[in-house]
N, C-alpha and C. Protein backbone atom coordinates (compact mmCIF):
# COMPACT_ATOMS: atom_id res chain seq x y z
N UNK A 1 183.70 32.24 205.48
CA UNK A 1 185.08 32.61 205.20
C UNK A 1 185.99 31.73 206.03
N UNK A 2 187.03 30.83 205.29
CA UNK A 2 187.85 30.44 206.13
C UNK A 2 188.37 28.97 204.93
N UNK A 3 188.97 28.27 205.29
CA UNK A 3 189.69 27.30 204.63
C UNK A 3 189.00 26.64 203.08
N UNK A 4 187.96 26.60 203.67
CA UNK A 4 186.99 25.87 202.23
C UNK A 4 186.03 26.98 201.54
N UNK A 5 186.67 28.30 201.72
CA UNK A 5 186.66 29.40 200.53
C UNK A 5 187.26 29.83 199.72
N UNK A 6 187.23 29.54 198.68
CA UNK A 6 188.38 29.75 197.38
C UNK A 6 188.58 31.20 197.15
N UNK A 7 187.96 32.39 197.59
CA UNK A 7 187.68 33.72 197.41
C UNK A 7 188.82 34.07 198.71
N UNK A 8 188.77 33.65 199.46
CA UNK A 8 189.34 34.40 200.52
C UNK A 8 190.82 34.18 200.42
N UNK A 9 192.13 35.12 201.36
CA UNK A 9 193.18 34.46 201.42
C UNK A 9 193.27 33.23 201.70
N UNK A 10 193.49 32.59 202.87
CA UNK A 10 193.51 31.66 203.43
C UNK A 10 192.72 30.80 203.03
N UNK A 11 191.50 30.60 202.38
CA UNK A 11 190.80 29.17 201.72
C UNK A 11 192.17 29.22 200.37
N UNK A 12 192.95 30.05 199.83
CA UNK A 12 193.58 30.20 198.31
C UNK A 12 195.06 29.48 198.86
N UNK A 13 195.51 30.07 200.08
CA UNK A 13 196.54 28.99 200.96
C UNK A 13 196.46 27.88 201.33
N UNK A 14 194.89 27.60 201.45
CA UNK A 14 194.94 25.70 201.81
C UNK A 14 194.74 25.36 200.57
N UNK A 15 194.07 25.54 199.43
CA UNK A 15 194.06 24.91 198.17
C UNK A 15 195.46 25.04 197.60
N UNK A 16 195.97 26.07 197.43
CA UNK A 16 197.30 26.19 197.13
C UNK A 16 197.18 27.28 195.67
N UNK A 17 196.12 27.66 195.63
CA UNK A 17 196.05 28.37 194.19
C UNK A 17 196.36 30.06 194.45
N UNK A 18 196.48 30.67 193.11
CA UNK A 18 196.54 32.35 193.70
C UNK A 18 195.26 33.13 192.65
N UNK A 19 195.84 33.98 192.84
CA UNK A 19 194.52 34.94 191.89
C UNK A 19 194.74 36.16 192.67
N UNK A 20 193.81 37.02 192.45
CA UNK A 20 193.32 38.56 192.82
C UNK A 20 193.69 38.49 194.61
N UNK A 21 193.58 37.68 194.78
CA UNK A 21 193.25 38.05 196.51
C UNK A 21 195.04 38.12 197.05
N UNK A 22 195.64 36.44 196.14
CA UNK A 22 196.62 35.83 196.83
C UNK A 22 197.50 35.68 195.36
N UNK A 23 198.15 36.76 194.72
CA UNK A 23 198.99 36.87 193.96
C UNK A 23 200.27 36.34 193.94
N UNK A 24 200.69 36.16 192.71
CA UNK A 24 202.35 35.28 192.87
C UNK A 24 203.42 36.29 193.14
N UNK A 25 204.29 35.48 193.41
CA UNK A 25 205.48 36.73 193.30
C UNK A 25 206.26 36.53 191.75
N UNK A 26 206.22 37.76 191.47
CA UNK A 26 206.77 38.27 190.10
C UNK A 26 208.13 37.63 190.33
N UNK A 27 209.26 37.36 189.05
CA UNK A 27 210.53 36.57 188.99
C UNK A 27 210.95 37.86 189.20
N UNK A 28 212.57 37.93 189.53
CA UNK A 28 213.10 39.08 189.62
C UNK A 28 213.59 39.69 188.19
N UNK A 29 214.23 41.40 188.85
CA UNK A 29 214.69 41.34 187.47
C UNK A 29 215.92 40.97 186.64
N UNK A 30 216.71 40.44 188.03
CA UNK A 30 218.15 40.14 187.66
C UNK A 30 218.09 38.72 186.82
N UNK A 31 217.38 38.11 186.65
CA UNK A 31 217.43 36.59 185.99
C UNK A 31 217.34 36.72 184.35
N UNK A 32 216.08 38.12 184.60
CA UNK A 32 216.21 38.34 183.01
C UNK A 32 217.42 39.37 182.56
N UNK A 33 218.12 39.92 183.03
CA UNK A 33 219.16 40.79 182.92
C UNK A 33 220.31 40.18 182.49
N UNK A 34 220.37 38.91 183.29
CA UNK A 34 221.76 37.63 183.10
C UNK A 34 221.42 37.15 181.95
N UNK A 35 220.47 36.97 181.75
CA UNK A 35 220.15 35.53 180.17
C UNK A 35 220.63 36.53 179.13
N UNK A 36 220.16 38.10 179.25
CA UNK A 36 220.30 39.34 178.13
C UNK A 36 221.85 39.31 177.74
N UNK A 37 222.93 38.78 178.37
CA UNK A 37 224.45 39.15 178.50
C UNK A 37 224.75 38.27 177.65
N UNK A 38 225.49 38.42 176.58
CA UNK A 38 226.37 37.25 175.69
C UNK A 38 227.13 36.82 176.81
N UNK A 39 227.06 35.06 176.62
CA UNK A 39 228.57 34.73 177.01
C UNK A 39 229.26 34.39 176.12
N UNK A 40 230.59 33.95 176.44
CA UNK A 40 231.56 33.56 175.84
C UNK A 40 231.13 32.26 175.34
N UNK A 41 231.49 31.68 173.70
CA UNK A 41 231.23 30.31 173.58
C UNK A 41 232.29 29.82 173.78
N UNK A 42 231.95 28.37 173.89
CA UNK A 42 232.85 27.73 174.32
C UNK A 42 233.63 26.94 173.27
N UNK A 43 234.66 26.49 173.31
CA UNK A 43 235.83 26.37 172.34
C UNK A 43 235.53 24.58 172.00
N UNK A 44 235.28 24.42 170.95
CA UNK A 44 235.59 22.70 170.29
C UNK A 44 236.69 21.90 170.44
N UNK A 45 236.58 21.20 171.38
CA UNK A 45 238.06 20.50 171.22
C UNK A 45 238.05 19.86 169.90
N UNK A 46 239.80 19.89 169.78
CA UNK A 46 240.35 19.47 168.56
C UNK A 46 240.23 17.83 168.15
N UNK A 47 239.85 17.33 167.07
CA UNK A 47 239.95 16.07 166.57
C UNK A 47 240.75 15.36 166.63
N UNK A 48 240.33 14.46 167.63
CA UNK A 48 241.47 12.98 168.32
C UNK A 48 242.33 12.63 166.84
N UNK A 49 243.31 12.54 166.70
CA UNK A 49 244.07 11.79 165.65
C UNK A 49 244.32 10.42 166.08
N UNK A 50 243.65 9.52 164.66
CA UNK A 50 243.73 7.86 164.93
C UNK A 50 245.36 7.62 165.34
N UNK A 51 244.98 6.47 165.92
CA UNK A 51 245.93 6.16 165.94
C UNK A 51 246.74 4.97 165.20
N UNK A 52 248.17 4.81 164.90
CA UNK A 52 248.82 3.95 163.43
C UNK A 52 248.47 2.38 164.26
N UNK A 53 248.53 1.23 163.49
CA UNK A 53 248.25 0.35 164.12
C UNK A 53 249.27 -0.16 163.82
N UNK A 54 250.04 -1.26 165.22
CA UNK A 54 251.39 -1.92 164.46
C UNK A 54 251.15 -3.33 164.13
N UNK A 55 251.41 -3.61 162.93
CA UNK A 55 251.67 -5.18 162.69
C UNK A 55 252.94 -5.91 162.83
């Protein structure tokens, strides 16, 4: 048991992986709560008018 055990905490901290022992942390729930909210769309600006050319 110890760094070059993939089973244990700490071998799952030096590899960097998780699983059963060394679980992720869940996203919160406010991130999915925000995306759930309409926003406001946003407004098209209006079509540049050419401009006359002088000869």
């Amino acid at each position: 048991m110890g760094k070059g055990d993939k089973r244990s905490k700490r071998g799952k901290i030096h590899i960097g992986s998780s699983g059963v022992t060394r679980q992720k942390k869940k996203k919160s729930a406010k991130k999915a709560t925000a995306k759930a909210t309409p926003k406001k769309a946003a407004k098209k600006a209006a079509p540049k008018k050419a401009a006359k050319k002088a000869e």
